[in-house]
Protein backbone atom coordinates (compact mmCIF):
# COMPACT_ATOMS: atom_id res chain seq x y z
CA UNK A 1 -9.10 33.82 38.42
CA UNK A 2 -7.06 32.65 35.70
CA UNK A 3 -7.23 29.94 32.88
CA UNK A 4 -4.96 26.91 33.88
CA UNK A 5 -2.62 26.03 31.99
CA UNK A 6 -3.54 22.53 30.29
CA UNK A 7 -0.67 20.04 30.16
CA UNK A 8 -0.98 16.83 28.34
CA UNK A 9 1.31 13.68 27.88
CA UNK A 10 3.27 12.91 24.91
CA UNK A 11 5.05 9.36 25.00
CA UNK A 12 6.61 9.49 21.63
CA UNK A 13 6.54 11.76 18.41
CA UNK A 14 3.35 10.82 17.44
CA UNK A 15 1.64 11.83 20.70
CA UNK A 16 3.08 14.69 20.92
CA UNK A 17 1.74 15.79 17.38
CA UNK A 18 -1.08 15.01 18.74
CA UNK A 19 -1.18 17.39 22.26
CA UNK A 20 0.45 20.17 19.94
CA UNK A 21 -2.59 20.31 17.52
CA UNK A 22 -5.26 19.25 19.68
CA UNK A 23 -4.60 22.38 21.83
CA UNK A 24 -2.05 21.72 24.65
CA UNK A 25 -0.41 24.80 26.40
CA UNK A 26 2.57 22.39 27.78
CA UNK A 27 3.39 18.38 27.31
CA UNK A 28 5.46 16.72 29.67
CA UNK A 29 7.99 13.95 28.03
CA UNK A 30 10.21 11.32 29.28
CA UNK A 31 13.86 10.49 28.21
CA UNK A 32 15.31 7.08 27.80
CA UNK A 33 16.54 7.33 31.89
CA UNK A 34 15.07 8.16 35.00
CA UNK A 35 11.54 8.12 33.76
CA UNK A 36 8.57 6.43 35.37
CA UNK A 37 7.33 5.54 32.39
CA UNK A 38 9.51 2.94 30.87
CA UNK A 39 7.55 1.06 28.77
CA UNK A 40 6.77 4.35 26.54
CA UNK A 41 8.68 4.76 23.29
CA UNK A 42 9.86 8.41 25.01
CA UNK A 43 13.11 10.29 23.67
CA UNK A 44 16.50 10.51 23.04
CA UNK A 45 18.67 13.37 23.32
CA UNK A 46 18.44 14.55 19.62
CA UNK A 47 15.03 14.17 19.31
CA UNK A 48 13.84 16.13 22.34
CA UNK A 49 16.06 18.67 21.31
CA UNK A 50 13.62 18.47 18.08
CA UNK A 51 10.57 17.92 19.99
CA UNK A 52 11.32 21.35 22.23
CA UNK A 53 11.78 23.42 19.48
CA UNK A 54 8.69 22.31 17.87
CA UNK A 55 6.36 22.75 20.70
CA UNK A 56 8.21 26.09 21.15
CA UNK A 57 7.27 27.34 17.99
CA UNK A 58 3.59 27.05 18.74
CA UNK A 59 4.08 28.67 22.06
CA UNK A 60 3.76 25.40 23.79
CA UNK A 61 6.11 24.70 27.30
CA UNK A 62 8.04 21.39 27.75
CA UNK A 63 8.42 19.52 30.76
CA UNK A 64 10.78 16.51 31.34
CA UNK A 65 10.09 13.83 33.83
CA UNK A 66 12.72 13.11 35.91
CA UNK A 67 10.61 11.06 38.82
CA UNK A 68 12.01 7.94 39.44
CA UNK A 69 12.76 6.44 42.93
CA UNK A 70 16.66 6.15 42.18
CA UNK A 71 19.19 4.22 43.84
CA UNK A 72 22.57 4.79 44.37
CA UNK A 73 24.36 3.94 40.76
CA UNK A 74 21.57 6.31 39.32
CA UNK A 75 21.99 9.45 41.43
CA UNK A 76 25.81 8.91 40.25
CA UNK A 77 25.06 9.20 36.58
CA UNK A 78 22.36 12.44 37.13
CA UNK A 79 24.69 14.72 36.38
CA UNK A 80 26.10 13.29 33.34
CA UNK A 81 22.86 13.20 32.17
CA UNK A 82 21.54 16.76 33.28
CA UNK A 83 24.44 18.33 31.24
CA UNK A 84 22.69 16.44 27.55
CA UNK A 85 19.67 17.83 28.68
CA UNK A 86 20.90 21.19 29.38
CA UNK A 87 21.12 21.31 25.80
CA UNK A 88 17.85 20.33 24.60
CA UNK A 89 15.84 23.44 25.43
CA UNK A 90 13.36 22.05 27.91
CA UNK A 91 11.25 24.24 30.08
CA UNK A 92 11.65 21.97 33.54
CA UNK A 93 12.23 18.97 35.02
CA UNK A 94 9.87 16.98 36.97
CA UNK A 95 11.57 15.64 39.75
CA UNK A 96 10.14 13.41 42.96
CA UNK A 97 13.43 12.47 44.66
CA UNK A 98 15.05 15.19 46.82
CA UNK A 99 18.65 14.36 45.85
CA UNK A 100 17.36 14.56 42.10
CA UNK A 101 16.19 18.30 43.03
CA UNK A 102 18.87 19.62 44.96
CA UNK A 103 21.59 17.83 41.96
CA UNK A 104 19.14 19.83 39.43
CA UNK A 105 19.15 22.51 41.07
CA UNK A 106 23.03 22.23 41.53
CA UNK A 107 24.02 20.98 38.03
CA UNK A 108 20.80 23.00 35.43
CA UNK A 109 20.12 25.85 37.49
CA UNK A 110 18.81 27.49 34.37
CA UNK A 111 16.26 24.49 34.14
CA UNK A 112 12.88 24.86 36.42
CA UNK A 113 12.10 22.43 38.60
CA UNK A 114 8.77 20.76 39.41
CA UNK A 115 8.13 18.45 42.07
CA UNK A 116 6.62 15.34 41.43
CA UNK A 117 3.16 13.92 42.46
CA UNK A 118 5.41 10.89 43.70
CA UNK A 119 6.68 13.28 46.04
CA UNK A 120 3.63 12.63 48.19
CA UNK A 121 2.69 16.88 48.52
CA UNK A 122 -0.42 16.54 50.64
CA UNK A 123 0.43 19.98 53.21
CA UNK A 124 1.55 23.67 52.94
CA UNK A 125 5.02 22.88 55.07
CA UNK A 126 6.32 20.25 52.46
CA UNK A 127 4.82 22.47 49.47
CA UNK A 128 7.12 25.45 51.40
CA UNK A 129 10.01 23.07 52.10
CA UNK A 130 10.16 22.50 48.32
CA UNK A 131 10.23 25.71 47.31
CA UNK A 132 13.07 26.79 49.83
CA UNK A 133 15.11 23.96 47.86
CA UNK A 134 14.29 26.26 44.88
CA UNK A 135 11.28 24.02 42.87
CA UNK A 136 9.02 26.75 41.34
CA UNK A 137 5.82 23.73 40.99
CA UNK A 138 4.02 21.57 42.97
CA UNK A 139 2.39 18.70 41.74
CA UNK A 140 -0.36 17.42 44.15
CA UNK A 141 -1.35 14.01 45.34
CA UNK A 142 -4.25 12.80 43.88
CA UNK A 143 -5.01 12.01 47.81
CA UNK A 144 -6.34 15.86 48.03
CA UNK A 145 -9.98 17.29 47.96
CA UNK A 146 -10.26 20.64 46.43
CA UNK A 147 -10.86 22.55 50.31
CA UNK A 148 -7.48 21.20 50.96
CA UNK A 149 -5.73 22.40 47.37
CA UNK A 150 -7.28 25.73 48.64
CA UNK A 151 -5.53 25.99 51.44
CA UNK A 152 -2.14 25.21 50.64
CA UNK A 153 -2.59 27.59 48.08
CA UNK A 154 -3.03 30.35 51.08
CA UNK A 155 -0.36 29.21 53.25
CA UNK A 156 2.19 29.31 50.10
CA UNK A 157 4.49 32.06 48.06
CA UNK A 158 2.22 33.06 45.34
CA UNK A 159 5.57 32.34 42.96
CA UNK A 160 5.28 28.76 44.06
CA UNK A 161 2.94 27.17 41.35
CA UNK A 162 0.48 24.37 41.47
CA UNK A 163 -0.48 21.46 39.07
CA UNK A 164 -3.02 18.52 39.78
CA UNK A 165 -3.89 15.58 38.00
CA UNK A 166 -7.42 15.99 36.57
CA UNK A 167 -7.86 13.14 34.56
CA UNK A 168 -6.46 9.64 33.63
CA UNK A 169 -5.47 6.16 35.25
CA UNK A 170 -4.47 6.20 39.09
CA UNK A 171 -2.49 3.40 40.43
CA UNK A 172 -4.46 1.77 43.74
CA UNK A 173 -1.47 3.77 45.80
CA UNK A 174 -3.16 6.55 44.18
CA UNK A 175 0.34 8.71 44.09
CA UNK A 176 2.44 5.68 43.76
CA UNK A 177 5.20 4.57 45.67
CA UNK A 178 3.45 0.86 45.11
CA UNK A 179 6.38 -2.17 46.11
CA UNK A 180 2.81 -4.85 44.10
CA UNK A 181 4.86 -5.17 41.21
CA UNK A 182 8.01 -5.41 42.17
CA UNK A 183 6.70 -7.96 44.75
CA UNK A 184 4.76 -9.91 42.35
CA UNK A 185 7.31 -9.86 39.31
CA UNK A 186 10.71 -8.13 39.76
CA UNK A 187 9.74 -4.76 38.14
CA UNK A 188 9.63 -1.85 40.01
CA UNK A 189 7.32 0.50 39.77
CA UNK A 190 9.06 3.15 41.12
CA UNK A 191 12.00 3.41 38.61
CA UNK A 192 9.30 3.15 35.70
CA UNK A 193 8.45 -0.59 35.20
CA UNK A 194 5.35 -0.79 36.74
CA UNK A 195 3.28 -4.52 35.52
CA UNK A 196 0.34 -3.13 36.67
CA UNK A 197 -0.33 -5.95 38.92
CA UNK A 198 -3.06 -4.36 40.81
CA UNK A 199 -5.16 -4.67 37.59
CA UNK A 200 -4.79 -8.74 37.92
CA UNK A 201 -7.88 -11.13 39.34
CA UNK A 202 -7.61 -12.23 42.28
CA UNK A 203 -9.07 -15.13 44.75
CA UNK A 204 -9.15 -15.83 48.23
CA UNK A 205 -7.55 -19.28 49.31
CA UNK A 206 -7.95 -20.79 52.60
CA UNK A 207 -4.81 -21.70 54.30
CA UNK A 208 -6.34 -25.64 55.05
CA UNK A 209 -7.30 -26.07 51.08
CA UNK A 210 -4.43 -25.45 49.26
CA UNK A 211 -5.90 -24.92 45.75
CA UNK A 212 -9.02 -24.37 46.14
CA UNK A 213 -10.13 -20.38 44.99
CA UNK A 214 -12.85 -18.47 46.36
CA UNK A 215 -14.10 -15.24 44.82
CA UNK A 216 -13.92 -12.18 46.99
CA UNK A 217 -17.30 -11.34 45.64
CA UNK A 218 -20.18 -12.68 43.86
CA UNK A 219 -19.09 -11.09 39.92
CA UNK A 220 -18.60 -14.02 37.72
CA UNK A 221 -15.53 -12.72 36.00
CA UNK A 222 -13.79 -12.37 39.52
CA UNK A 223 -12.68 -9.77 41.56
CA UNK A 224 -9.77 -6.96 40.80
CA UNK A 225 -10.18 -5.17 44.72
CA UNK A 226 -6.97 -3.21 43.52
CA UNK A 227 -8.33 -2.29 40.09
CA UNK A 228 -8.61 1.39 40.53
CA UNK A 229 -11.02 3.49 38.47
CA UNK A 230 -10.04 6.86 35.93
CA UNK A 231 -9.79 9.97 37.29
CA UNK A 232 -12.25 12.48 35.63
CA UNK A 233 -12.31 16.28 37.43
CA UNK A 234 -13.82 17.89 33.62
CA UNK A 235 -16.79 19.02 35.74
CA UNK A 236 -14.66 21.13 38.34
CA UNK A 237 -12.09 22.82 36.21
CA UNK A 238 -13.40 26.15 37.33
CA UNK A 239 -13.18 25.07 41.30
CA UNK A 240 -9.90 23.91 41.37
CA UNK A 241 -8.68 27.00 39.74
CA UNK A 242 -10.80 28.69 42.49
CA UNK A 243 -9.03 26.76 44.68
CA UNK A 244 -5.43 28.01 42.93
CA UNK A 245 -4.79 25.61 40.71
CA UNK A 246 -2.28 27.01 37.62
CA UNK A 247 -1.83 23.82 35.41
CA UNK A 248 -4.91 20.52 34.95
CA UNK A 249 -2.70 17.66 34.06
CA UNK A 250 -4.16 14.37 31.88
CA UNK A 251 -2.17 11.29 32.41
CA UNK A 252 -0.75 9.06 29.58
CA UNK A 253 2.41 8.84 28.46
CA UNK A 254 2.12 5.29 27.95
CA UNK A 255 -1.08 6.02 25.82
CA UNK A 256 -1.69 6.20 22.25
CA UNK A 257 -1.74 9.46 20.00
CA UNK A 258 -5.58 9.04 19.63
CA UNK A 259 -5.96 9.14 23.39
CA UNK A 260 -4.24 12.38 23.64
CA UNK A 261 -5.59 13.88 20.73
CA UNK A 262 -9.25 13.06 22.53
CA UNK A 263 -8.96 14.13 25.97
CA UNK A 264 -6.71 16.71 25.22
CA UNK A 265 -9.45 18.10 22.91
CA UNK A 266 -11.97 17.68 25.67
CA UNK A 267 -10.29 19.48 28.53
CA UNK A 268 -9.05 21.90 25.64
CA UNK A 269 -12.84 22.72 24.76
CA UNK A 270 -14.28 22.52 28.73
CA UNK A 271 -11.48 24.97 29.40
CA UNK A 272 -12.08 27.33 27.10
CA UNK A 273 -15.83 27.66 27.43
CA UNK A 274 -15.59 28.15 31.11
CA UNK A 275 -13.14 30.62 31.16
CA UNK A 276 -14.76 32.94 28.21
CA UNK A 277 -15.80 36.62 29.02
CA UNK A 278 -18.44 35.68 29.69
CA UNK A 279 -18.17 32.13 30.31
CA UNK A 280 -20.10 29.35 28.11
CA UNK A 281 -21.83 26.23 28.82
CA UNK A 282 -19.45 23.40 27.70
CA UNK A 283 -21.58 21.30 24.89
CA UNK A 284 -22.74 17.80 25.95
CA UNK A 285 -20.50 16.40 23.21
CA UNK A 286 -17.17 17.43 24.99
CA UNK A 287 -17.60 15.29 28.00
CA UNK A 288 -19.20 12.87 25.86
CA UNK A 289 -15.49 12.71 23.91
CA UNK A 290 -14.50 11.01 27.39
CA UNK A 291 -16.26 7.95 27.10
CA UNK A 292 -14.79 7.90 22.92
CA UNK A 293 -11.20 6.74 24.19
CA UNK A 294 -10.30 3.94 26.19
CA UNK A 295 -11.05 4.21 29.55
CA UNK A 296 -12.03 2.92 33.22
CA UNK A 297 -15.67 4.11 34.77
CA UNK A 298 -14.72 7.22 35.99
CA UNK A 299 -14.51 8.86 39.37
CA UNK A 300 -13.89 12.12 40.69
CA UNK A 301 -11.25 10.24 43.62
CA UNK A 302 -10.99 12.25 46.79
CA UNK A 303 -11.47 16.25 45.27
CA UNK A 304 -14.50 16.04 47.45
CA UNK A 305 -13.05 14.22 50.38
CA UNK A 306 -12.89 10.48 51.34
CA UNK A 307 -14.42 8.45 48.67
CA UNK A 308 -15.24 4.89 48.20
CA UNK A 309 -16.06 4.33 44.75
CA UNK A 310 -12.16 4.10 43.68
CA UNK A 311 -12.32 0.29 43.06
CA UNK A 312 -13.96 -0.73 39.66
CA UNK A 313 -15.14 -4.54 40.99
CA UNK A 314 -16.96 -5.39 37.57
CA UNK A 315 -13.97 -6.32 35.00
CA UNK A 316 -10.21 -5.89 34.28
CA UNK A 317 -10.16 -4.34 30.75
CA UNK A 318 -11.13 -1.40 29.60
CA UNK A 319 -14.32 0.36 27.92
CA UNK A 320 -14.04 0.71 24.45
CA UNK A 321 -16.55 1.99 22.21
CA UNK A 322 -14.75 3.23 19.09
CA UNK A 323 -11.21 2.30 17.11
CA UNK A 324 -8.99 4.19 14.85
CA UNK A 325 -9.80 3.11 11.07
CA UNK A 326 -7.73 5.99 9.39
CA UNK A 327 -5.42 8.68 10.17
CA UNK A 328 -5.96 11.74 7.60
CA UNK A 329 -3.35 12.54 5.19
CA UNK A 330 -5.67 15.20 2.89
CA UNK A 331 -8.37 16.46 1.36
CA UNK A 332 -8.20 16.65 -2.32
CA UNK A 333 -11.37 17.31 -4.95
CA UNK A 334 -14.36 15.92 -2.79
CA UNK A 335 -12.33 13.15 -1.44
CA UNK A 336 -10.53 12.30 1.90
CA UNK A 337 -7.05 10.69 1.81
CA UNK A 338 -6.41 8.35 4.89
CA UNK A 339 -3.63 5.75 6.12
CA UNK A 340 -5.75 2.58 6.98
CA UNK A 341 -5.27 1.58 10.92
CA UNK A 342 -7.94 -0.86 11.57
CA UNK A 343 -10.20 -2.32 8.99
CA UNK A 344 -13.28 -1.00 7.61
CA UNK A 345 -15.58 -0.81 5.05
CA UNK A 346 -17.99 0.94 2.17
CA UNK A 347 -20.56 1.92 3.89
CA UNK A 348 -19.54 2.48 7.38
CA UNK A 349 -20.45 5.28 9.70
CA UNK A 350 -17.35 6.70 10.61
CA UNK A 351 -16.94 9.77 12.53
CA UNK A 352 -13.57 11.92 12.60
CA UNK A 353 -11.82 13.89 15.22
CA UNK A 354 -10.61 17.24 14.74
CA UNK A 355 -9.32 20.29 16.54
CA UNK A 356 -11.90 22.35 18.77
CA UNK A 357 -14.71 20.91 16.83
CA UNK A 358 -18.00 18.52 17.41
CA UNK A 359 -16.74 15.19 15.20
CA UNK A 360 -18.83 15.16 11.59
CA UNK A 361 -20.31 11.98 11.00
CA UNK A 362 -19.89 10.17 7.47
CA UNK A 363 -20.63 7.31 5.21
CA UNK A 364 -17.80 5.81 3.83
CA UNK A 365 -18.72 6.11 0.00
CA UNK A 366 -16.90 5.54 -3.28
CA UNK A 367 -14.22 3.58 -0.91
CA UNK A 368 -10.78 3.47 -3.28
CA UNK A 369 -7.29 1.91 -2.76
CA UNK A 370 -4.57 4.50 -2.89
CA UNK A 371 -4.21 3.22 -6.62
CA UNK A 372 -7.50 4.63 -7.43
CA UNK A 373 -9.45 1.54 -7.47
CA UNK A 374 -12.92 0.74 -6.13
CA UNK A 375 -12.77 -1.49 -3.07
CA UNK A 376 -15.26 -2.83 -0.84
CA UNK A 377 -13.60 -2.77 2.36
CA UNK A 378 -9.68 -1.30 3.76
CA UNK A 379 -8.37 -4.04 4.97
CA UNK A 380 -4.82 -3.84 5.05
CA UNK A 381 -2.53 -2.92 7.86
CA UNK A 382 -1.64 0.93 7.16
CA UNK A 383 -2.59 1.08 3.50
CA UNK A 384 -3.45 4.13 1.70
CA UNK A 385 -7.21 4.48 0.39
CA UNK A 386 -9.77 7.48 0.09
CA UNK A 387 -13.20 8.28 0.11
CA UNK A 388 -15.99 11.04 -0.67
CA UNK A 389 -15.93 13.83 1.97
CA UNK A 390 -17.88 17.09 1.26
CA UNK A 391 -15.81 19.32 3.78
CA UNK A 392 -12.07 19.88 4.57
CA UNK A 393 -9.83 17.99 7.27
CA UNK A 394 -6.77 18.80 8.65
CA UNK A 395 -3.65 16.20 8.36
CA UNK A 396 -3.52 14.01 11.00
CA UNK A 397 -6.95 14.41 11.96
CA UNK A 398 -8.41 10.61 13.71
CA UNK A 399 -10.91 8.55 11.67
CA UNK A 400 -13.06 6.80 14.01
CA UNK A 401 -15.74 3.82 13.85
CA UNK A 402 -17.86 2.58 16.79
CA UNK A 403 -17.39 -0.84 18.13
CA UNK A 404 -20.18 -1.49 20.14
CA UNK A 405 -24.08 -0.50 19.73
């Protein structure tokens, strides 16, 4: 039984900075087209060409998502656009639309191809369909328990590789293909521009009293029935590779760099322990970093079968415990150098992220502007400052203070 591989998200630049240091084996990206995340920053030709060569250099893979739902105009303009790619030194393409594979296929035959969890892969004959068609990776519906992973893992080619979504934000059509947005305000979340109007509150109304709202349940902040909860399979890393599982996937590309430095760290750690010679118990502080980013209650959807404890009834937000007060720039003569994201003050408990390590805990002492001068509290958008730290940090390392008791 191998390690999976681990393969994080990386909206922008800054994220993935973030998956390449906090211990990704492969990011997946999106261009400026055909992505189904449009609201992400994502690339442009010149700098994914960048962004490939630096996650080559540290032995990491890159994966482009190519999974819309297209429609006629944009199946004419694939090509055009596979042949900029073709340049930019990606590992595959993540594809959910057949004619998308097949033109891939046709027009980047150097390029792998994965199929897309929008593809709606829930049996062994589509998984063996695909790869006649010449994809070389599934990726699963979330819709799957592990006993059924297993056995489309028997009754495929051994070549044919599979990846499943192990943690992260599932829409209430689980794998997608959801018309609620488009319905309810134009955007379609099939071609990327998804409102996320599942998350909304919603009443009842009786046809006879126009106006008149009931609650669906009893909560007094209203009821979100389509408000789905996170996916979180940390726990059963080691059965799903059991079950034949080659890559654990985190969702995100719409999610900020300390998100991804997080859970990427997490699943980075879990990983790791449980696949040592001979394996380790994963510390209680890795899945505690879980509940340190912003997040949903979690669920562990269908990997054991039929569930019903998808829906999260209570509230529409998320949970929130800690913010980003500095990003590190150095450590320099007892004193760490940090660019100021949300305010804070002398005196504050802060705790700080890094690579493949439990988070030290801190006062903030002998708090300084970046000109040197005492202050009692950062409090300006992105400004430079410093304060006493006994140990080293590595650049780019997440400053963190907790919100809530």
């Amino acid at each position: 039984m191998k390690k999976p591989e681990l393969l994080s998200p990386a909206g922008d630049a800054e994220c993935l900075t973030a998956a390449l240091q906090y211990g990704a084996d492969a990011v997946y990206v999106g261009a400026k087209e055909y992505g189904m995340r449009a609201a992400a920053k994502n690339f442009d030709f010149d700098s994914l060409r960048e962004a490939a060569a630096r996650a080559h250099k540290q032995g990491v893979k890159v994966y482009l998502t190519a999974n819309i739902l297209p429609r006629n105009a944009e199946t004419e303009a694939y090509p055009a656009f596979l042949e900029q790619i073709r340049s930019c030194g990606i590992d595959a393409v993540i594809a959910a639309d057949f004619g998308f594979i097949t033109m891939t296929r046709k027009y980047a035959p150097e390029i792998a191809v994965h199929a897309s969890t929008q593809t709606g892969i829930v049996n062994y004959q589509t998984a063996n369909a695909l790869y006649d068609l010449g994809v070389s990776r599934i990726v699963l519906a979330r819709e799957l328990s592990i006993e059924e992973i297993a056995e489309i893992r028997a009754k495929t080619p051994k070549e044919l590789e599979i990846e499943m979504f192990v943690h992260g934000a599932m829409c209430m059509s689980v794998s997608g293909r959801c018309l609620l947005s488009e319905y309810m305000t134009g955007r379609d979340a099939n071609r990327g521009a998804c409102a996320q109007s599942c998350r909304w509150k919603y009443a009842l109304m009786e046809e006879k009293r126009p106006g008149q709202y009931f609650p669906v349940d009893e909560d007094s902040d209203g009821s979100y029935i389509l408000n789905a909860k996170d996916l979180c399979l940390m726990p059963y890393l080691k059965e799903l590779a059991e079950a034949g599982v080659d890559s654990v996937k985190i969702e995100g590309r719409a999610k900020a760099a300390y998100y991804v430095a997080g859970v990427t760290n997490a699943y980075r750690m879990a990983l790791d322990c449980m696949f040592d010679a001979p394996p380790r118990d994963v510390p209680k502080w890795v899945m505690n970093e879980l509940n340190n980013v912003s997040h949903r209650p979690y669920t562990v959807g269908f990997a054991f079968g039929q569930r019903k404890d998808l829906i999260w009834h209570e509230r529409n937000g998320y949970i929130r415990d800690y913010e980003v007060v500095g990003i590190v720039q150095r450590t320099e003569n007892g004193r760490i150098f940090v660019s100021q994201r949300n305010r804070f003050f002398a005196g504050d408990t802060v705790e700080i992220l890094m690579p493949q390590k439990e988070p030290p805990v801190l006062i903030v002492t002998d708090l300084r502007n970046g000109e040197g001068e005492p202050i009692d509290a950062a409090n300006h958008a992105v400004m430079d400052c410093s304060f006493l730290c006994d140990f080293d940090v590595p650049e780019g390392a997440f400053v963190r203070k907790r919100t809530t008791e």
